[in-house]
Protein backbone atom coordinates (compact mmCIF):
# COMPACT_ATOMS: atom_id res chain seq x y z
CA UNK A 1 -26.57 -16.76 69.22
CA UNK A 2 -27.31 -13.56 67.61
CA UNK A 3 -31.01 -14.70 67.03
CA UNK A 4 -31.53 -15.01 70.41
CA UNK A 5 -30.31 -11.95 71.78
CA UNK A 6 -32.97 -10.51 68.78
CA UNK A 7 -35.66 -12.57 70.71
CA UNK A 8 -34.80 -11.18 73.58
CA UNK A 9 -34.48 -7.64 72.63
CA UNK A 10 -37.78 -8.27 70.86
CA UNK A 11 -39.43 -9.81 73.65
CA UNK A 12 -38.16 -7.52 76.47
CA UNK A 13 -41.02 -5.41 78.14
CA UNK A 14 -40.92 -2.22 76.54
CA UNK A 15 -41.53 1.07 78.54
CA UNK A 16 -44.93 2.61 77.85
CA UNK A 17 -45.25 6.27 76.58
CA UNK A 18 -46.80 9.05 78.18
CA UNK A 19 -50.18 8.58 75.85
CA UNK A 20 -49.87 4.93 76.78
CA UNK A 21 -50.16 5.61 80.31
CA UNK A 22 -52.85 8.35 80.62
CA UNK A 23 -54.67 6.33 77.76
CA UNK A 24 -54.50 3.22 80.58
CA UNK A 25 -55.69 5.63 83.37
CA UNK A 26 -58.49 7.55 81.61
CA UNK A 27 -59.71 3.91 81.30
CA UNK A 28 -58.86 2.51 84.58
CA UNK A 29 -60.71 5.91 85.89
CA UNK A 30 -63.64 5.47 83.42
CA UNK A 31 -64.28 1.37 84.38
CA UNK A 32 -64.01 2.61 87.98
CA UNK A 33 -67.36 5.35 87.70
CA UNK A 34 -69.11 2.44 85.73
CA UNK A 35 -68.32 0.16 89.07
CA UNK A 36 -69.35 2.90 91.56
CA UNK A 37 -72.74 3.26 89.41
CA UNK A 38 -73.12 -0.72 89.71
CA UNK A 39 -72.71 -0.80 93.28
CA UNK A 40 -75.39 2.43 93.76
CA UNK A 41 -77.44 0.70 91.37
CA UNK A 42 -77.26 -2.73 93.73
CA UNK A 43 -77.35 -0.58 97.01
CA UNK A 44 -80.17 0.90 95.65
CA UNK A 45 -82.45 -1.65 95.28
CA UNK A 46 -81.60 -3.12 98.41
CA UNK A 47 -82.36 -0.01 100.48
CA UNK A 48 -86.01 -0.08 98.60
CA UNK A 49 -86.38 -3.28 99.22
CA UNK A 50 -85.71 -2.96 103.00
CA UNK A 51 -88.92 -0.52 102.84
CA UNK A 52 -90.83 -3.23 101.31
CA UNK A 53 -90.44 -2.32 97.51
CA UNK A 54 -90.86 -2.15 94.92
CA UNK A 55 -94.55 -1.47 95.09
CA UNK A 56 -96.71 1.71 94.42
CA UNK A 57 -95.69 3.96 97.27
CA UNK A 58 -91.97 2.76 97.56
CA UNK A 59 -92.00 3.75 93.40
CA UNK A 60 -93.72 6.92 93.70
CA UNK A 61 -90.81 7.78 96.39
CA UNK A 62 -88.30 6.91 93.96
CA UNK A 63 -89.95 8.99 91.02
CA UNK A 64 -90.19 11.51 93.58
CA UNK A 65 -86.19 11.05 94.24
CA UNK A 66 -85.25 11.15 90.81
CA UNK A 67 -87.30 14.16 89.44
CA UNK A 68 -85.57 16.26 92.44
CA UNK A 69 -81.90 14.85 91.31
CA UNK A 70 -82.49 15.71 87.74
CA UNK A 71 -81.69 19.34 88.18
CA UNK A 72 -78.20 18.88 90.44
CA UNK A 73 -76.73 15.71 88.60
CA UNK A 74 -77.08 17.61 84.81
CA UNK A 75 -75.72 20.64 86.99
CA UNK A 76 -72.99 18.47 88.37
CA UNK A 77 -72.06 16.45 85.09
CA UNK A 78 -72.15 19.72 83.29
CA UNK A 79 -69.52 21.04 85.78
CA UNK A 80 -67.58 17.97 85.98
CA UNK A 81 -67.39 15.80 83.06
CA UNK A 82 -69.45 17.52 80.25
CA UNK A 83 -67.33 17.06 76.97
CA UNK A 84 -69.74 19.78 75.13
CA UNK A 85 -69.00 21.92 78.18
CA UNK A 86 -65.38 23.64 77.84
CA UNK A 87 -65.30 25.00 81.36
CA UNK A 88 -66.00 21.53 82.88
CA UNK A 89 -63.21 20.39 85.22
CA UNK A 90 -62.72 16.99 82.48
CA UNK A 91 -62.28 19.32 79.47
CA UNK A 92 -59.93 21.68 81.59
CA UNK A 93 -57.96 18.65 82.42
CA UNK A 94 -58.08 18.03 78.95
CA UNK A 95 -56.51 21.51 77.58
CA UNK A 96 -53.79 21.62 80.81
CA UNK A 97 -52.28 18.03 80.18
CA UNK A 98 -52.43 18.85 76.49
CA UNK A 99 -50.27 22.60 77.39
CA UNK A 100 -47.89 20.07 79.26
CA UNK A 101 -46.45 18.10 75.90
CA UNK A 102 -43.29 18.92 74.95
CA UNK A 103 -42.10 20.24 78.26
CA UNK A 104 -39.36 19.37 80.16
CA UNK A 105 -41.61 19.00 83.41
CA UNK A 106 -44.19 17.14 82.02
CA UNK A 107 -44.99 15.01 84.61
CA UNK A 108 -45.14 18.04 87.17
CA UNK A 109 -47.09 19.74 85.06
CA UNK A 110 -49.41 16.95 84.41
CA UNK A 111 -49.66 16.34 88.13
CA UNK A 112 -50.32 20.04 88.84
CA UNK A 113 -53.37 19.99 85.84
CA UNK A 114 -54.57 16.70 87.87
CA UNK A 115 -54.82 18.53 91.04
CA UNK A 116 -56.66 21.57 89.68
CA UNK A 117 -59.21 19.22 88.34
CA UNK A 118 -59.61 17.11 91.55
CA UNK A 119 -60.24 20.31 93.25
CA UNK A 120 -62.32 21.69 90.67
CA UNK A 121 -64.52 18.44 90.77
CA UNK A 122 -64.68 19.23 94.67
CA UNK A 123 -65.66 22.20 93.67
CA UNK A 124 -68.51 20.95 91.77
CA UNK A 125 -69.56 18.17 94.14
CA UNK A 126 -69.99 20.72 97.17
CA UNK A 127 -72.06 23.35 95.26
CA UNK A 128 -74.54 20.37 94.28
CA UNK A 129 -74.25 19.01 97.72
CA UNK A 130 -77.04 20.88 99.69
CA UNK A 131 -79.46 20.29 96.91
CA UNK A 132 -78.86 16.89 96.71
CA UNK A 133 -79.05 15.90 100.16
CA UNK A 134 -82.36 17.48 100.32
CA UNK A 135 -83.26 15.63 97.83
CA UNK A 136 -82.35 12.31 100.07
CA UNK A 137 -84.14 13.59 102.86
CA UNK A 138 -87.03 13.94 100.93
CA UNK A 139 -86.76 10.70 99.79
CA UNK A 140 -86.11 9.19 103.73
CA UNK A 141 -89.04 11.04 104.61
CA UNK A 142 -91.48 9.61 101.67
CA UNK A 143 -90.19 6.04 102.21
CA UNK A 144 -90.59 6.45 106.09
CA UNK A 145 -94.34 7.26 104.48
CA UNK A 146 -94.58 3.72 103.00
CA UNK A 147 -93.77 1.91 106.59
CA UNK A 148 -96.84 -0.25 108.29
CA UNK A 149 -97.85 1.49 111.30
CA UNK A 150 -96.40 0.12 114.69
């Protein structure tokens, strides 16, 4: 009898640790970017195809499109997510959820460092905004270029 109770004390689900847990979500949060680029990627290729790409002018458009991004998404990933950067919202994340060990309100303090990234991401997103979309437009325009006359 007592080696079962030692199964089942070994065997019972054990409750993860903090590190466990943001381990698990940095993860979850990482696999979930790599989706988002996989479905831009797919989307991507679709809309060019729509214009009748790939070919030479639908390609020039998109090395058109990508020379303009250049500039904003190393702006924006340098803001956001830059490791080498210690100002970016991920490495401030970083330092605030590492301040919150030991304390008593860890998780509110955790939370709290969450939402000061979020908005600091938002932050980064909307100051990169205007440049990218004129970037898009510029890229509408070119593959509107590429169209067979009516």
């Amino acid at each position: 009898m007592l080696a079962i109770g030692a199964c089942f004390a070994g065997c019972a689900p054990r409750r993860p640790t903090v590190a466990t847990v943001q381990r698990c979500v940095d993860e979850a949060e990482a696999d979930r970017r790599a989706c988002f680029q996989d479905c831009e990627g797919w989307f991507e290729e679709a809309f060019i195809a729509c214009y009748g790409g790939p070919g030479a002018c639908t390609d020039r458009c998109r090395a058109e499109q990508l020379a303009c991004q250049a500039g904003p998404l190393a702006d924006l990933k340098a803001c956001g997510e830059a490791a080498e950067n210690p100002a970016s919202c991920q490495a401030r994340l970083g330092a605030d959820r590492a301040a919150c060990a030991g304390r008593p309100d860890r998780a509110a303090c955790e939370e709290d460092a969450r939402r000061r990234a979020a908005a600091c991401w938002r932050t980064c997103e909307s100051t990169q905004a205007p440049a990218l979309e004129r970037c898009a437009t510029n890229f509408k325009t070119c593959l509107d270029g590429c169209l067979a006359p009516r």
